[in-house]
Protein backbone atom coordinates (compact mmCIF):
# COMPACT_ATOMS: atom_id res chain seq x y z
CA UNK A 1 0.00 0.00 0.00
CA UNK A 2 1.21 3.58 -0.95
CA UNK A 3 -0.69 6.09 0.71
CA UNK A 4 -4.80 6.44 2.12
CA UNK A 5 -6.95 8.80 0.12
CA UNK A 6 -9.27 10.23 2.18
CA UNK A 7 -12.87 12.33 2.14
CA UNK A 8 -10.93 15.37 2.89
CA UNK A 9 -7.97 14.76 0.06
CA UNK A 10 -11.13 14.12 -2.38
CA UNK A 11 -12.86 17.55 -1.24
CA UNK A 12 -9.87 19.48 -1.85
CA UNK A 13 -9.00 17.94 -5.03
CA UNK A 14 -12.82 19.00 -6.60
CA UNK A 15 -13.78 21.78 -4.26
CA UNK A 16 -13.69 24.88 -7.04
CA UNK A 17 -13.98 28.67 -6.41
CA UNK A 18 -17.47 29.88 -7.19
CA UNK A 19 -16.06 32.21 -9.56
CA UNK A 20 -14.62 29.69 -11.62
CA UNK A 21 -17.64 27.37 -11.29
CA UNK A 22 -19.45 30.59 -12.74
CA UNK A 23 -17.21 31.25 -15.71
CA UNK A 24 -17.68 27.65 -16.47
CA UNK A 25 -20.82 27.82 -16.14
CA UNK A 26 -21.49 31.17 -18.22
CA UNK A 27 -19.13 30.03 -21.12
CA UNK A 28 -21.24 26.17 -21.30
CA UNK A 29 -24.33 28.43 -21.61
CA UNK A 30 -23.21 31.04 -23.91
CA UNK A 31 -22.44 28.11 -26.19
CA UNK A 32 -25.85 26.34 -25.96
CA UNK A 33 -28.27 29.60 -25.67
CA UNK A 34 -26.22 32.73 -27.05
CA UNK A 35 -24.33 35.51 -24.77
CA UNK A 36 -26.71 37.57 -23.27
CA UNK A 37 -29.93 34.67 -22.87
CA UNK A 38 -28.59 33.19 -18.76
CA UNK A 39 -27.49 34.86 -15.72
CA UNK A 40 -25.50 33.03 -13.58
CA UNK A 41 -24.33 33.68 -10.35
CA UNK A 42 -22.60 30.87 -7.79
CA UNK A 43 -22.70 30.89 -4.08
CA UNK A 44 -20.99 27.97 -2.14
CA UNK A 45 -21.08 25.75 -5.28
CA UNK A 46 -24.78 26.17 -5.83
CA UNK A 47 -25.65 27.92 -9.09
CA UNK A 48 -28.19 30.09 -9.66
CA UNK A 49 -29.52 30.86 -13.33
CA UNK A 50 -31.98 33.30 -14.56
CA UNK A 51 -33.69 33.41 -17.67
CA UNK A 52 -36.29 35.97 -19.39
CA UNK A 53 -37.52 33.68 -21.49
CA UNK A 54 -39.62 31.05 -19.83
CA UNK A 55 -39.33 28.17 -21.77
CA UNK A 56 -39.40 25.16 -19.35
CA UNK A 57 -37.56 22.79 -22.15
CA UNK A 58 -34.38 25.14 -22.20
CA UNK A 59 -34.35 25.85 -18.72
CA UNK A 60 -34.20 21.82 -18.55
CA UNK A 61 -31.33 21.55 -20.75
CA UNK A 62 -29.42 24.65 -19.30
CA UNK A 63 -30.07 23.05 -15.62
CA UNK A 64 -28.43 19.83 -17.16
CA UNK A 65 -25.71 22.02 -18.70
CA UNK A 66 -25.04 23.96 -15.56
CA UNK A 67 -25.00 20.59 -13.18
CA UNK A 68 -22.28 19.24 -15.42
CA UNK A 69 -19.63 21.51 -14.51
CA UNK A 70 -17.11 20.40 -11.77
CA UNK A 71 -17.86 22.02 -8.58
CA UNK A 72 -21.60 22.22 -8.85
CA UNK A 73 -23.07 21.02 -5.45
CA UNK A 74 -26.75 22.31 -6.91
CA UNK A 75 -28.72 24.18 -9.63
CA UNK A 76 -32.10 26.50 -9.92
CA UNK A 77 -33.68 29.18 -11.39
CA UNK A 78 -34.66 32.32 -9.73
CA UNK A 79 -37.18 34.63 -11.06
């Protein structure tokens, strides 16, 4: 045996500063819905997105877009 990962060496290793979760984020959406369609903000991991247009398939997808970035812990919309 070489070494013992633990909990604490895994948190460290994926915990990401909010604002590069939300540059991440913003860039994934840009590319999916155009430059000026999301808001994002990030707070402790959990992103928040806001959209004028209410259309519940894209806020699906962009929710799916959003959750896929490393660092997400969670993902909603805010009106």
């Amino acid at each position: 045996m070489v070494g013992v990962v633990t909990y604490r060496d895994l948190v460290h290793a994926l915990a990401r500063d909010d604002t590069l979760i939300a540059a991440d984020v913003r860039r994934r959406l840009d590319l999916y819905g155009g430059a000026t369609r999301w808001t994002v903000s990030v707070l402790g991991g959990e992103v928040a997105l806001g959209d004028g247009c209410r259309d519940q398939f894209n806020r699906n997808i962009a929710l799916r877009v959003a959750e896929s970035v490393l660092g997400v812990t969670a993902c909603r919309f805010v009106e």
